[in-house]
PDB file of N, CA and C in Angstrom:
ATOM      1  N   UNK A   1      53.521 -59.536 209.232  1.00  0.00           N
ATOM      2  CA  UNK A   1      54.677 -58.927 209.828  1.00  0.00           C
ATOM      3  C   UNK A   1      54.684 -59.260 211.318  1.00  0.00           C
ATOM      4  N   UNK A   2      56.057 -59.613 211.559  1.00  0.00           N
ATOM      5  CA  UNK A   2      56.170 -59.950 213.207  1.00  0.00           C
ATOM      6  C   UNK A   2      55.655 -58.630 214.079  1.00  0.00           C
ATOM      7  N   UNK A   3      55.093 -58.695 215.361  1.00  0.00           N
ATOM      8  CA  UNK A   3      54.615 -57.555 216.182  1.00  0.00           C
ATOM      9  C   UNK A   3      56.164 -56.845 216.638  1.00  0.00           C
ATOM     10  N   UNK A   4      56.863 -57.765 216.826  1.00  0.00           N
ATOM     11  CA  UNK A   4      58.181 -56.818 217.440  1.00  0.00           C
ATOM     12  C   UNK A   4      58.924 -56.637 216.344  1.00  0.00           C
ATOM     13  N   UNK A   5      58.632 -56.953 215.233  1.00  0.00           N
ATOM     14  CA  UNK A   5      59.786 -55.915 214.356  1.00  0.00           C
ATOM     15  C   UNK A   5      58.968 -54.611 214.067  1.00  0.00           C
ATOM     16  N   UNK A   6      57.192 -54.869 213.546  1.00  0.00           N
ATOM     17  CA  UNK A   6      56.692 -53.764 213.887  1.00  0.00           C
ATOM     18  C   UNK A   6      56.798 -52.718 214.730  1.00  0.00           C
ATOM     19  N   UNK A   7      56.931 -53.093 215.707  1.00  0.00           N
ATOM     20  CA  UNK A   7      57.306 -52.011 217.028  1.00  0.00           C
ATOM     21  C   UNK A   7      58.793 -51.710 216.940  1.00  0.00           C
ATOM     22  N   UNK A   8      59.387 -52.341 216.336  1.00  0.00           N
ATOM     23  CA  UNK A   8      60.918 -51.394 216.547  1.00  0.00           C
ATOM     24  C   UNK A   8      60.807 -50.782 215.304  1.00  0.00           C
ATOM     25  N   UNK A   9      60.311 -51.104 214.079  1.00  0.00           N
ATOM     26  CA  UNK A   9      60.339 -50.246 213.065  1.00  0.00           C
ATOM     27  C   UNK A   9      59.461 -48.759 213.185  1.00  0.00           C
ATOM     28  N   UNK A  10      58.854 -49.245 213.952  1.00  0.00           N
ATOM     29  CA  UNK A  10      57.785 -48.105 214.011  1.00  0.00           C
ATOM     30  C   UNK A  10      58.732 -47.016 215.270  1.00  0.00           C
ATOM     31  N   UNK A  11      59.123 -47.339 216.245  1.00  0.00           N
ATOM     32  CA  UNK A  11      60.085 -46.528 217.326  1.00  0.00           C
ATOM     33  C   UNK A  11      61.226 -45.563 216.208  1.00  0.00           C
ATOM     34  N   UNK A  12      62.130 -47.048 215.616  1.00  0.00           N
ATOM     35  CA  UNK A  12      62.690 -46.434 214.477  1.00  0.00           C
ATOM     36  C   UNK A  12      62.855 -45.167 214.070  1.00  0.00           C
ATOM     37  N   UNK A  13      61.573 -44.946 213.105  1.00  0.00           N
ATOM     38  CA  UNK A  13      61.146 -43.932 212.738  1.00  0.00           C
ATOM     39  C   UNK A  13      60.503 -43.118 213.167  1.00  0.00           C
ATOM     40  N   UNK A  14      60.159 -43.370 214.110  1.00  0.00           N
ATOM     41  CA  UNK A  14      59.461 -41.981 215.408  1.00  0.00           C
ATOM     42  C   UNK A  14      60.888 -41.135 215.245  1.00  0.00           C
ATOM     43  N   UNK A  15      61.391 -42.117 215.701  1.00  0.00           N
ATOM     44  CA  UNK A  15      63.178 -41.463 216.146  1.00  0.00           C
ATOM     45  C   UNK A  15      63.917 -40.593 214.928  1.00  0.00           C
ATOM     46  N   UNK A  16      63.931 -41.185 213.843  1.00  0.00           N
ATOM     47  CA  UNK A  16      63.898 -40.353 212.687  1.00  0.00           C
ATOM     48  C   UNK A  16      63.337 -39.282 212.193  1.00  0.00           C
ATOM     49  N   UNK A  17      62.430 -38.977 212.801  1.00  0.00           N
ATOM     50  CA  UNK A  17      61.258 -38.183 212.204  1.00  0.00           C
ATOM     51  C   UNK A  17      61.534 -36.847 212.872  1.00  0.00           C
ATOM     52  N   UNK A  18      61.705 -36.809 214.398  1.00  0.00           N
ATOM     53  CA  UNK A  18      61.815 -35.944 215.186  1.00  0.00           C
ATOM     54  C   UNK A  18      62.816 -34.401 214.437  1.00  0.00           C
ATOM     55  N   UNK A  19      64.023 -35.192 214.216  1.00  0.00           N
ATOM     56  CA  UNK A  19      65.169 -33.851 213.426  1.00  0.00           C
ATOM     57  C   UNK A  19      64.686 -33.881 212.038  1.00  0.00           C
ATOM     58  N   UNK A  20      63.800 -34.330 211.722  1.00  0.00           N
ATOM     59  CA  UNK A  20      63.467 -33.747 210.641  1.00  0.00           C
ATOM     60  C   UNK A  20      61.995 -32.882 210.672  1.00  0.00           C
ATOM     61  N   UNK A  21      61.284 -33.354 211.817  1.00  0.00           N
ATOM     62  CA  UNK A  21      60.370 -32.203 211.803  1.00  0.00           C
ATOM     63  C   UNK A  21      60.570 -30.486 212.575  1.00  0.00           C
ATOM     64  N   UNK A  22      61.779 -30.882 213.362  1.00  0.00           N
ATOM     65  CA  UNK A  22      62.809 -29.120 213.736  1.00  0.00           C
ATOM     66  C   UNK A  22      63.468 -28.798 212.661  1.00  0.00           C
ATOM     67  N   UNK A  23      63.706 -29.666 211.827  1.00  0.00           N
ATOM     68  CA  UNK A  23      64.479 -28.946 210.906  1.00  0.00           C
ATOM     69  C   UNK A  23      63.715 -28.029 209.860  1.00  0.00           C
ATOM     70  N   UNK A  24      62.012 -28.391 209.613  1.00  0.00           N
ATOM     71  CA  UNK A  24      61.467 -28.124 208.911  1.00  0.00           C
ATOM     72  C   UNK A  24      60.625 -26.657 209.915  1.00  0.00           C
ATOM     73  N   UNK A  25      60.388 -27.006 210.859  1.00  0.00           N
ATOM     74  CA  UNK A  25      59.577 -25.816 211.570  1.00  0.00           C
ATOM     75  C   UNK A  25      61.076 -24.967 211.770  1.00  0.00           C
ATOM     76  N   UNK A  26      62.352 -25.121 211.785  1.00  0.00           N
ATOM     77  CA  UNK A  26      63.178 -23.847 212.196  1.00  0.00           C
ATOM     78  C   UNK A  26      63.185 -23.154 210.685  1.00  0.00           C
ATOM     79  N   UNK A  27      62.873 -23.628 209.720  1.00  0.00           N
ATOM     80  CA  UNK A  27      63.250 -23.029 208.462  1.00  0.00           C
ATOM     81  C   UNK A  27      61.757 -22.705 208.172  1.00  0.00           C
ATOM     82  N   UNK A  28      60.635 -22.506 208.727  1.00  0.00           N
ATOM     83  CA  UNK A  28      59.427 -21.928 208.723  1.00  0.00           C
ATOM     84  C   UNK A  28      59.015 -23.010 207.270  1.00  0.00           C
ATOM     85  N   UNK A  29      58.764 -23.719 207.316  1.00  0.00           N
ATOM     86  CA  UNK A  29      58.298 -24.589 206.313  1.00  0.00           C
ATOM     87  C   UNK A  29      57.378 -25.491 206.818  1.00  0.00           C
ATOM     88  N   UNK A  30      56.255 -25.895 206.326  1.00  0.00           N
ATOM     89  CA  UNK A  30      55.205 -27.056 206.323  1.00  0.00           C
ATOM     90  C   UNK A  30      55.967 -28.480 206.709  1.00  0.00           C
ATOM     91  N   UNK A  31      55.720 -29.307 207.883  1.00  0.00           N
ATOM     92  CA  UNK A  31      56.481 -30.533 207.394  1.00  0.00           C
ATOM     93  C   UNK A  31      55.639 -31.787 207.267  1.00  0.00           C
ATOM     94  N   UNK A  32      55.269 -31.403 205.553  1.00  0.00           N
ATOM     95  CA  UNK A  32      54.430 -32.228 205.143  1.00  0.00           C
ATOM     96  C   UNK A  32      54.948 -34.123 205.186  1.00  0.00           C
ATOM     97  N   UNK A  33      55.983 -34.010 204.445  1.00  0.00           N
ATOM     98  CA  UNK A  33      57.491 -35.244 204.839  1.00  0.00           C
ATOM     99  C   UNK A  33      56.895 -35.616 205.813  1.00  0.00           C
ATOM    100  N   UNK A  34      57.307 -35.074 207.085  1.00  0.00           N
ATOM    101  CA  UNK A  34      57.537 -35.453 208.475  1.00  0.00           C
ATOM    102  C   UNK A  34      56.140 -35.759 208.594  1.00  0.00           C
ATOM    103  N   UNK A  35      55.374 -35.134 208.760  1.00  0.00           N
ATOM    104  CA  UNK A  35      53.855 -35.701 209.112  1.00  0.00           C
ATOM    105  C   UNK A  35      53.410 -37.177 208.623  1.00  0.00           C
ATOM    106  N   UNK A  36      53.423 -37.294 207.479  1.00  0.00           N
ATOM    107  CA  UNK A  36      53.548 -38.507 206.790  1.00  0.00           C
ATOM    108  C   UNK A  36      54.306 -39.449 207.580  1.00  0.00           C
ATOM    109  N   UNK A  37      55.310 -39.585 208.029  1.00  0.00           N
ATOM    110  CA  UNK A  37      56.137 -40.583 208.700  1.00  0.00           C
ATOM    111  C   UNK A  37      56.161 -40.925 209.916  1.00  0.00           C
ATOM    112  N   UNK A  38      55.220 -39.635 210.928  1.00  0.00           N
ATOM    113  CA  UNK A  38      55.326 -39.744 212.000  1.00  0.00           C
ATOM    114  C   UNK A  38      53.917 -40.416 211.910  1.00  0.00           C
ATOM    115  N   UNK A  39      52.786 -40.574 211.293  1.00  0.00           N
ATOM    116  CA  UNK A  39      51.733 -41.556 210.657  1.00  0.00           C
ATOM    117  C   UNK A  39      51.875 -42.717 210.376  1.00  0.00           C
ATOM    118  N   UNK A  40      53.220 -42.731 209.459  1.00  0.00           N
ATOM    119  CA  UNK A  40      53.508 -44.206 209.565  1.00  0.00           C
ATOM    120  C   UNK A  40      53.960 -45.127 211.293  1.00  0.00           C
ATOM    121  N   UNK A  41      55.055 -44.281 211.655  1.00  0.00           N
ATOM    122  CA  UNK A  41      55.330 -44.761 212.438  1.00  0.00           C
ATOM    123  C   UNK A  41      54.062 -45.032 213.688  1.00  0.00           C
ATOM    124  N   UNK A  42      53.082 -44.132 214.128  1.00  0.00           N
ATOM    125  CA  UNK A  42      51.960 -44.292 214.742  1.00  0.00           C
ATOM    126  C   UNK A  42      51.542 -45.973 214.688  1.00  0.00           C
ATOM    127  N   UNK A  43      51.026 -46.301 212.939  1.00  0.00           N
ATOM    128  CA  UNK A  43      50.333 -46.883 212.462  1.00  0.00           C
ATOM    129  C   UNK A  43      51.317 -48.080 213.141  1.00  0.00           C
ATOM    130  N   UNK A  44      52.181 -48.204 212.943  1.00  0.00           N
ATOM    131  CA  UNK A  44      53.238 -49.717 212.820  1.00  0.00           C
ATOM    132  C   UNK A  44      53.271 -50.058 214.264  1.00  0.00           C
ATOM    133  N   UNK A  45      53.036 -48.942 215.124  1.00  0.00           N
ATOM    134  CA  UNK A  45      53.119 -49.205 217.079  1.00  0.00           C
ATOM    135  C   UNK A  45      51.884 -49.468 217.486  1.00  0.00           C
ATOM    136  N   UNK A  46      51.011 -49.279 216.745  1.00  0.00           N
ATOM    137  CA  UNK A  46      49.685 -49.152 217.287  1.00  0.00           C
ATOM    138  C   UNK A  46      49.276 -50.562 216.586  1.00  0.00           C
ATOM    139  N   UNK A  47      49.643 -51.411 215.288  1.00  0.00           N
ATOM    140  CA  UNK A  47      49.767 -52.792 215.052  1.00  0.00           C
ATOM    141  C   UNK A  47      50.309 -53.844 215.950  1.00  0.00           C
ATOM    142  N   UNK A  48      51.704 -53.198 216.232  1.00  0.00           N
ATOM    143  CA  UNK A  48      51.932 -54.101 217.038  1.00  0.00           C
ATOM    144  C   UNK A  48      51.192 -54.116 218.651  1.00  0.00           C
ATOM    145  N   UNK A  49      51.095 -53.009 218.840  1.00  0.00           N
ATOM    146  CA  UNK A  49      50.549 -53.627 220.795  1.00  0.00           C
ATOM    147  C   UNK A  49      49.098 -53.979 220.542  1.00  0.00           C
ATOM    148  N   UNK A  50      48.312 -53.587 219.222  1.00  0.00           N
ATOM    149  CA  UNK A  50      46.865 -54.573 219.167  1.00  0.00           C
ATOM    150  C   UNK A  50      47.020 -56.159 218.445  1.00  0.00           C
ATOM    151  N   UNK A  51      48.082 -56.229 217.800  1.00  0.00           N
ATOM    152  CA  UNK A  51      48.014 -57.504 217.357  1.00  0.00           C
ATOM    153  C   UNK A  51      48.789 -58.587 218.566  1.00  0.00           C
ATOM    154  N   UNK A  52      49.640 -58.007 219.324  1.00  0.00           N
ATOM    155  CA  UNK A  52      50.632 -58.966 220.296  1.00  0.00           C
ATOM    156  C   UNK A  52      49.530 -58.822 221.568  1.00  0.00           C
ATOM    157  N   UNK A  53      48.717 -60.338 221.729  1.00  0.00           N
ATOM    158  CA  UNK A  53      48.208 -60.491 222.729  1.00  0.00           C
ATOM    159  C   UNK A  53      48.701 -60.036 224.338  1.00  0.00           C
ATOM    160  N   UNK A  54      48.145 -59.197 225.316  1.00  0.00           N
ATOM    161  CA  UNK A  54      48.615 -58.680 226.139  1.00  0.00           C
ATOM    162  C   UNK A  54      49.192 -57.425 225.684  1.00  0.00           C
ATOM    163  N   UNK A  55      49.789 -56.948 224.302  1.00  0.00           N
ATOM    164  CA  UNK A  55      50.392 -55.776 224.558  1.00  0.00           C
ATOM    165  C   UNK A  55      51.814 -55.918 225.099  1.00  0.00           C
ATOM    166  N   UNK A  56      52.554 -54.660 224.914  1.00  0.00           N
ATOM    167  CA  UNK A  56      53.589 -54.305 225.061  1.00  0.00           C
ATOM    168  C   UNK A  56      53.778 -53.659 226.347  1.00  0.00           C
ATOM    169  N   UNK A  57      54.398 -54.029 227.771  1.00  0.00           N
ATOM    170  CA  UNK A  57      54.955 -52.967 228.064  1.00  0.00           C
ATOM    171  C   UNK A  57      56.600 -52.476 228.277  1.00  0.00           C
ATOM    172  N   UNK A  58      56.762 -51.287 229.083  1.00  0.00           N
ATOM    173  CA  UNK A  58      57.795 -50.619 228.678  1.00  0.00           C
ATOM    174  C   UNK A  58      58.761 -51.218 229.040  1.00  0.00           C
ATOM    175  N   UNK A  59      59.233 -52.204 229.850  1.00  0.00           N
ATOM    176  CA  UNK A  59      60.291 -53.115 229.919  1.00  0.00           C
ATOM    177  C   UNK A  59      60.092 -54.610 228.826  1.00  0.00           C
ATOM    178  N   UNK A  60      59.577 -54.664 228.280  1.00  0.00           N
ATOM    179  CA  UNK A  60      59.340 -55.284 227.097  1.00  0.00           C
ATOM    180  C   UNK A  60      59.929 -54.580 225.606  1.00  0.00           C
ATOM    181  N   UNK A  61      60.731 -53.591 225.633  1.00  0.00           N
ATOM    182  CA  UNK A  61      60.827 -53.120 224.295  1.00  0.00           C
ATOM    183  C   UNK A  61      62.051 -53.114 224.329  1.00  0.00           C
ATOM    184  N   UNK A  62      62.886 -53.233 225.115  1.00  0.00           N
ATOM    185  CA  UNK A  62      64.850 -53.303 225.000  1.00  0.00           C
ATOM    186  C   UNK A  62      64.695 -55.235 224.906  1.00  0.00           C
ATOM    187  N   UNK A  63      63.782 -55.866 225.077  1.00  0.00           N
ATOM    188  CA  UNK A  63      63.803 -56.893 225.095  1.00  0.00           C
ATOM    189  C   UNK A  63      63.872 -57.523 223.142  1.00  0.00           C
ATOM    190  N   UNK A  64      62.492 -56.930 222.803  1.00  0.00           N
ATOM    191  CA  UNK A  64      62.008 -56.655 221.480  1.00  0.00           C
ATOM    192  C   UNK A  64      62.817 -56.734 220.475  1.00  0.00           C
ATOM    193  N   UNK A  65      63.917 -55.067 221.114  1.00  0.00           N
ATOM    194  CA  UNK A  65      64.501 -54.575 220.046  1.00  0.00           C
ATOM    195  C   UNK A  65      65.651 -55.596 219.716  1.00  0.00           C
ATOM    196  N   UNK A  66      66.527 -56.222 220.703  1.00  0.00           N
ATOM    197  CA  UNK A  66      67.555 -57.203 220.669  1.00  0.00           C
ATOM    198  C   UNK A  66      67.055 -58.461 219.794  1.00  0.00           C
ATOM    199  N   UNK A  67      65.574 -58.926 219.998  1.00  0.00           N
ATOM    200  CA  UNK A  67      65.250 -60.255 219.155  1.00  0.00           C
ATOM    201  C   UNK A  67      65.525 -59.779 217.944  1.00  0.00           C
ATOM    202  N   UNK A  68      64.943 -58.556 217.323  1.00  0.00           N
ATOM    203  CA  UNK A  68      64.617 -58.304 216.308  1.00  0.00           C
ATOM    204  C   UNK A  68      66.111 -58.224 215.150  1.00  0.00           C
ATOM    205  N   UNK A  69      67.296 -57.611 216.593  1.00  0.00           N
ATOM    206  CA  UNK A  69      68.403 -57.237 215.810  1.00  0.00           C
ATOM    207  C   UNK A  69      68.980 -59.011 215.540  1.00  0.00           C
ATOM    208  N   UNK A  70      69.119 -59.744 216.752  1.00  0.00           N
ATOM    209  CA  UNK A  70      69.544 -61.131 216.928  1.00  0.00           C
ATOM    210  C   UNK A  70      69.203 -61.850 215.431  1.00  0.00           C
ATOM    211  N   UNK A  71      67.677 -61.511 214.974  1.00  0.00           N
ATOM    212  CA  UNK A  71      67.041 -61.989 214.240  1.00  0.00           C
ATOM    213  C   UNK A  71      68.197 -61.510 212.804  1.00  0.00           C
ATOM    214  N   UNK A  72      67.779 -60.424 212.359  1.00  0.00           N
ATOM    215  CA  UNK A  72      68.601 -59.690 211.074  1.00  0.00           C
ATOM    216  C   UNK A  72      70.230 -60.251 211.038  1.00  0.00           C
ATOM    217  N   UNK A  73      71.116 -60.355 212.411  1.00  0.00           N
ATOM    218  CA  UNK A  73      72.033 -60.872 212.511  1.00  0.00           C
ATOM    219  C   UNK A  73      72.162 -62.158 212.319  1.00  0.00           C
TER     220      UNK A  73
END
């Protein structure tokens, strides 16, 4: 897997994850779901900035995200 689709998939779902883990703590519920995904997503960011020599930084990821879309397009 490419490092920068890793890293946007993995942001992705950070981003996803968030309203679904308020949605689960406002309704007093476990968010077993959400935990799981916010794991995945960990796992997929933490691939990419150890596998992409040098690492990622934070003006590097609006860069990323455009190849990645350029790419799918």
């Amino acid at each position: 897997m490419d490092t920068d689709l890793a890293l946007i998939l993995g942001l992705v779902i950070a981003c996803f994850t968030v309203p679904s883990i308020l949605s689960a703590l406002s309704e007093r519920r476990p968010p077993r779901a959400s935990i799981l995904t916010v794991l995945i997503a960990i796992g997929l960011v933490t691939y990419a900035v150890i596998a992409k020599p040098g690492g990622y930084t934070m003006g590097e990821i609006p860069d990323a995200f455009f190849r990645v879309v350029g790419r799918l397009l």
